[in-house]
C-alpha atoms as a PDB file:
ATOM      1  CA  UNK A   1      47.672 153.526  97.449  1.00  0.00           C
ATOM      2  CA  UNK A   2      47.472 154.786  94.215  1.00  0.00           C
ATOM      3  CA  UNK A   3      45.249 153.344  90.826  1.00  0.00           C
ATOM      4  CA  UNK A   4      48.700 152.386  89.269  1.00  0.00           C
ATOM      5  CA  UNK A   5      49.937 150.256  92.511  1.00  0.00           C
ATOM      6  CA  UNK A   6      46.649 148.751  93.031  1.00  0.00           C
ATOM      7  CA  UNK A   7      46.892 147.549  89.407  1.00  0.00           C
ATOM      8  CA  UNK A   8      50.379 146.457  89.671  1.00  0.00           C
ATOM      9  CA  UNK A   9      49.404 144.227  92.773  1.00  0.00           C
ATOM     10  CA  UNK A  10      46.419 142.704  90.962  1.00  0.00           C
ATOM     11  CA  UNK A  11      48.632 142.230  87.992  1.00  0.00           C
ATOM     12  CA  UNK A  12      51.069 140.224  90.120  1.00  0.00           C
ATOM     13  CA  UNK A  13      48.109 138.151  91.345  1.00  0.00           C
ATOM     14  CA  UNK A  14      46.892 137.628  88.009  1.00  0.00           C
ATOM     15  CA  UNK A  15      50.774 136.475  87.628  1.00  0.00           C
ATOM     16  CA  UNK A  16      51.505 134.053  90.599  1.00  0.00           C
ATOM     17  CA  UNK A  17      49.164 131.271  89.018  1.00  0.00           C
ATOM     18  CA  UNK A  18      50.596 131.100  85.497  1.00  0.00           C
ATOM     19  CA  UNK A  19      52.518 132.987  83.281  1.00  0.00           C
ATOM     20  CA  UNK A  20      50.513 135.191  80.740  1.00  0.00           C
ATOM     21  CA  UNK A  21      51.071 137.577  77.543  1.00  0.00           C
ATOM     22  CA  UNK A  22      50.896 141.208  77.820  1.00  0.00           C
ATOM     23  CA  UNK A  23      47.411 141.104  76.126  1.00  0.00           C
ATOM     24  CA  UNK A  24      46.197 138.648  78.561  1.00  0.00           C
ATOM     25  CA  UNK A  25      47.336 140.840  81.801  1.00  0.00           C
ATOM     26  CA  UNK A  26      45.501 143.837  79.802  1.00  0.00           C
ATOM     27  CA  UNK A  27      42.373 142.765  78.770  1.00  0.00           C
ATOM     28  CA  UNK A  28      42.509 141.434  82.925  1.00  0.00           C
ATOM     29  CA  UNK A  29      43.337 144.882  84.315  1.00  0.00           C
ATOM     30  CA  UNK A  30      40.930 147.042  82.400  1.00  0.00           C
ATOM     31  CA  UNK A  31      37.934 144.338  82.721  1.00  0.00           C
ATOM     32  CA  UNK A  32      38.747 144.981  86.071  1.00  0.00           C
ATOM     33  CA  UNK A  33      38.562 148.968  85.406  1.00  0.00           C
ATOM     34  CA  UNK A  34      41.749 150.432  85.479  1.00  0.00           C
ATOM     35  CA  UNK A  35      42.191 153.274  82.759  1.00  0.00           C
ATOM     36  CA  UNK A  36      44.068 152.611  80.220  1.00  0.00           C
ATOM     37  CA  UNK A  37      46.973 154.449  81.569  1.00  0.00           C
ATOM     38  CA  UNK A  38      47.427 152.547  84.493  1.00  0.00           C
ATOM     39  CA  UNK A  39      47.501 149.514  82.390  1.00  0.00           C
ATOM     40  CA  UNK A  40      49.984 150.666  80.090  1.00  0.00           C
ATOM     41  CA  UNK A  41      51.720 151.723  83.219  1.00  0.00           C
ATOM     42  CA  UNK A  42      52.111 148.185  85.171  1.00  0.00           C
ATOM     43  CA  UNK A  43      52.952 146.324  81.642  1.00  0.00           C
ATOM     44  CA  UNK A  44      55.832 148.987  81.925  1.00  0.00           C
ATOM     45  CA  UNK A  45      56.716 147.665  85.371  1.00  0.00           C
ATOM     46  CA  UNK A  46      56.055 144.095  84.630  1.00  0.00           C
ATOM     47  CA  UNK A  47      58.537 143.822  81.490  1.00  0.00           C
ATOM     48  CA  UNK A  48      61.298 146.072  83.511  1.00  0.00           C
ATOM     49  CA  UNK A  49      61.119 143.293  86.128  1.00  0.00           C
ATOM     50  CA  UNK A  50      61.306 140.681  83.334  1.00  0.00           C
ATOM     51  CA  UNK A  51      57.815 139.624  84.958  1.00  0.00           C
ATOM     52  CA  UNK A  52      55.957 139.700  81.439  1.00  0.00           C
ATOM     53  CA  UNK A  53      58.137 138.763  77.795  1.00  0.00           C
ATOM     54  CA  UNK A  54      55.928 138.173  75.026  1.00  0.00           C
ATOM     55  CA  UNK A  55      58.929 136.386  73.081  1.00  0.00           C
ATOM     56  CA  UNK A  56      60.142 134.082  75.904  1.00  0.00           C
ATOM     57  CA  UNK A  57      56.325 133.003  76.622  1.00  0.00           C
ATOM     58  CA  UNK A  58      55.993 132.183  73.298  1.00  0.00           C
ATOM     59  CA  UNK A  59      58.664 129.777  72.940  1.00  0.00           C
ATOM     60  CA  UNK A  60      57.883 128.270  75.953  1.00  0.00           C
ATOM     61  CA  UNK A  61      54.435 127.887  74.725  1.00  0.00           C
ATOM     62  CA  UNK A  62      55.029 126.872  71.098  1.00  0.00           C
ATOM     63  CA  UNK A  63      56.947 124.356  72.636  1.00  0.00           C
ATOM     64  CA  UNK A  64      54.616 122.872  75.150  1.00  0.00           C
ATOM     65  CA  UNK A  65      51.966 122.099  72.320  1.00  0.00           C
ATOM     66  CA  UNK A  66      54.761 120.350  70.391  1.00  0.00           C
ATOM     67  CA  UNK A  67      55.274 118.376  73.161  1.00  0.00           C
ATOM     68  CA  UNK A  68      51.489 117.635  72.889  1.00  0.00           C
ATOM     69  CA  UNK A  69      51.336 116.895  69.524  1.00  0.00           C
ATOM     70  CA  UNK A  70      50.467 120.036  68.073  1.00  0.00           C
ATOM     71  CA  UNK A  71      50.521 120.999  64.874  1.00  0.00           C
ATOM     72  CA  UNK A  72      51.660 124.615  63.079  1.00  0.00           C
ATOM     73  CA  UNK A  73      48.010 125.303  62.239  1.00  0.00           C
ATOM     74  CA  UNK A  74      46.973 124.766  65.672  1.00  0.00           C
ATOM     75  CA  UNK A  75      49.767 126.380  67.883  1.00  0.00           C
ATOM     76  CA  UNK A  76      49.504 129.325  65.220  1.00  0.00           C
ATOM     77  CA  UNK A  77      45.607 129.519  66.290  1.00  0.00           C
ATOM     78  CA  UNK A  78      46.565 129.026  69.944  1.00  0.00           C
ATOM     79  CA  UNK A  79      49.075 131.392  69.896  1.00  0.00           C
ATOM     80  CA  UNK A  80      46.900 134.220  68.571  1.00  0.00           C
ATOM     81  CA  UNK A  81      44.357 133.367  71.291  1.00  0.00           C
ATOM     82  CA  UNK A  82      46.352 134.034  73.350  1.00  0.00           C
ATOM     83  CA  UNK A  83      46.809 137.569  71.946  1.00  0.00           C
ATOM     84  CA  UNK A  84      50.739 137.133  70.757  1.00  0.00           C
ATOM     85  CA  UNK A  85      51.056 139.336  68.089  1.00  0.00           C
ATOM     86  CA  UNK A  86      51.273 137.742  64.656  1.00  0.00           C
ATOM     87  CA  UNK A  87      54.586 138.702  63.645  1.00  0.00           C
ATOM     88  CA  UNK A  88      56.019 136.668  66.566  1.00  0.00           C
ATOM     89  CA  UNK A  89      53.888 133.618  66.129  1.00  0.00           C
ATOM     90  CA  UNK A  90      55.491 133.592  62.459  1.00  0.00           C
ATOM     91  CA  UNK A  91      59.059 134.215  64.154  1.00  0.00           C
ATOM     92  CA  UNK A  92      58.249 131.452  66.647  1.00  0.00           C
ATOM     93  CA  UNK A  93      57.265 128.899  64.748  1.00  0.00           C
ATOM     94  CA  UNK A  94      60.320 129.417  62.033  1.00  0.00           C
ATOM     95  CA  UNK A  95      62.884 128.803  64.487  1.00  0.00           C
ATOM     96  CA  UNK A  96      60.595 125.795  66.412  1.00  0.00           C
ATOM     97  CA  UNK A  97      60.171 122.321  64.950  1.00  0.00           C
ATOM     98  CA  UNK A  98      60.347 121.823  61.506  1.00  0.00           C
ATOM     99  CA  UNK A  99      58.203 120.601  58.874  1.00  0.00           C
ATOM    100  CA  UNK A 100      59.646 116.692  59.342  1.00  0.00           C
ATOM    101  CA  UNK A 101      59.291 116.865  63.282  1.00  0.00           C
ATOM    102  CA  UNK A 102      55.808 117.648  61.934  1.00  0.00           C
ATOM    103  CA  UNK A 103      55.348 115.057  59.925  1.00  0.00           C
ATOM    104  CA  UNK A 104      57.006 112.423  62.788  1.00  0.00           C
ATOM    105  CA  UNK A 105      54.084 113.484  65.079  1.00  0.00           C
ATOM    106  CA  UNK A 106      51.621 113.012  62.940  1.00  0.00           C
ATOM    107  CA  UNK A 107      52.574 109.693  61.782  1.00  0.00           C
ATOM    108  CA  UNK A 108      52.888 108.502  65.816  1.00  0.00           C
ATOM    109  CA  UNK A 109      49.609 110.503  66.688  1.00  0.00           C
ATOM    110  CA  UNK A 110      48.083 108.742  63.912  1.00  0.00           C
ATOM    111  CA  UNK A 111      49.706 104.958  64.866  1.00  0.00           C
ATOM    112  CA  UNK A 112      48.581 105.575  68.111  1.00  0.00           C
ATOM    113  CA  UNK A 113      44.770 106.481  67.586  1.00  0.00           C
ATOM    114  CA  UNK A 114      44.541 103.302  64.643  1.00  0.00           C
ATOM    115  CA  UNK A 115      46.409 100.984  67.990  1.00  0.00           C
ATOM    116  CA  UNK A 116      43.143 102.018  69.526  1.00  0.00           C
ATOM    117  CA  UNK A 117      40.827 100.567  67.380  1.00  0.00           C
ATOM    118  CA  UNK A 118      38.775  97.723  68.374  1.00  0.00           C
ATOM    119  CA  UNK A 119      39.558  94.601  65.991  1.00  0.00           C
ATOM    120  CA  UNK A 120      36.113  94.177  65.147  1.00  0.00           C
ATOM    121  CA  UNK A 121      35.427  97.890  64.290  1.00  0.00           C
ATOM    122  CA  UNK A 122      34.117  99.114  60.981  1.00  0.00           C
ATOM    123  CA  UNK A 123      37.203 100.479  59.453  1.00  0.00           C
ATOM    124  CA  UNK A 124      35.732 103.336  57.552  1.00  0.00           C
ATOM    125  CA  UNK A 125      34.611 104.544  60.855  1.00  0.00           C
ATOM    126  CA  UNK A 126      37.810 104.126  62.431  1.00  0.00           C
ATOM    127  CA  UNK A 127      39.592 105.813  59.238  1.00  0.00           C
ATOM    128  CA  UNK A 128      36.766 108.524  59.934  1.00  0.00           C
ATOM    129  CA  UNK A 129      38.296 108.995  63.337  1.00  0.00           C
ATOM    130  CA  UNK A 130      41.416 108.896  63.381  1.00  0.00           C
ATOM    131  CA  UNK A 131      41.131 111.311  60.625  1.00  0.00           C
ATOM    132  CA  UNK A 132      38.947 114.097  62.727  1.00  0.00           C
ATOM    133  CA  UNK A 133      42.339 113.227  65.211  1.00  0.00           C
ATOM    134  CA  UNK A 134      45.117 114.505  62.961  1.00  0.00           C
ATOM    135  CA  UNK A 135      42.541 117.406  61.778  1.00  0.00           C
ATOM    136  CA  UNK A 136      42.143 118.760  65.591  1.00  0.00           C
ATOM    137  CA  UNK A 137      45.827 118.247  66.445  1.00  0.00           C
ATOM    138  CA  UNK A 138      46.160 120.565  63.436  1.00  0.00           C
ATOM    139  CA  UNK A 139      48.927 119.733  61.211  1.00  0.00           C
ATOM    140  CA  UNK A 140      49.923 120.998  57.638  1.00  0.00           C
ATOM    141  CA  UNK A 141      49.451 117.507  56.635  1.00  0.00           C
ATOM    142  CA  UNK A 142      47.546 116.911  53.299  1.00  0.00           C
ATOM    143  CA  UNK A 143      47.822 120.909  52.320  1.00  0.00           C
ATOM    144  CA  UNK A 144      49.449 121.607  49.317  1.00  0.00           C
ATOM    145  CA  UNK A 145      53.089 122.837  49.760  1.00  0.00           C
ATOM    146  CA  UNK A 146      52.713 122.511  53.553  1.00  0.00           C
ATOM    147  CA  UNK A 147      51.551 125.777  53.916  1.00  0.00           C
ATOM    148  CA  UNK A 148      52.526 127.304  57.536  1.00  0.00           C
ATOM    149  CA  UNK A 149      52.094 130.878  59.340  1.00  0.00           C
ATOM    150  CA  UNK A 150      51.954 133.053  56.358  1.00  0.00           C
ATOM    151  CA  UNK A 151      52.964 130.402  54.233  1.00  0.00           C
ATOM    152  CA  UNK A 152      50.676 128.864  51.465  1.00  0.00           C
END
């Protein structure tokens, strides 16, 4: 067995658990030492089988961190993590939830973390908090013309 088939094999190991971005099964195959040729080889393989799509994982994931509460700022971040280049992260996220479906989650992530708050707590504090919440769901929220990928 070839270099290229033994990377192909891992790659569909590397594949079973989860779906992953071309970068991600990259950066696995050559920290595993596979040339670079073999790598560029099997990402070949994988998209031909439909195995590996940068723009389908994308949505998929864009939406999943909706669905969590995510904000633009913060699936843009997570996005590029995860090595999606950042022409499709902008792409993504202008044909995913807008800037009120935003706004909606914000407002019920907020209600939610304030429903939480003891009766008897200092309110500054909880303000404080729920605050640091909206922050690290990462919303466009309080910037100036809402800003987005590119945006401003």
């Amino acid at each position: 067995m070839g270099e290229a088939d033994k990377a192909y094999e891992r790659a569909l190991f590397f594949l079973e658990k989860r779906d992953r971005t071309e970068k991600e099964v990259s950066d696995k195959l050559s920290g595993l030492g596979f040339s670079d040729e073999a790598v560029t080889g099997v990402l070949s393989r994988l998209r031909d089988a439909g195995l590996v799509n940068d723009a389908d994982y994308a949505v998929r994931y864009m939406e999943a961190l909706a669905a969590k509460g995510r904000g633009r700022l913060r699936i843009t971040a997570e996005m590029r993590r995860k090595g999606l280049p950042d022409e499709l992260v902008r792409n993504t996220l202008d044909d995913g939830p807008g800037p009120e479906d935003e706004k909606a989650r914000a407002l019920n992530a907020a209600r939610k973390a304030w429903t939480a708050v003891p009766e008897d707590a200092d309110k500054r504090k909880a303000a404080a908090k729920v605050s640091r919440k909206l922050v690290s769901l990462g919303g466009l929220w309080g910037r100036k013309g809402g800003g987005g990928v590119g945006g401003g």
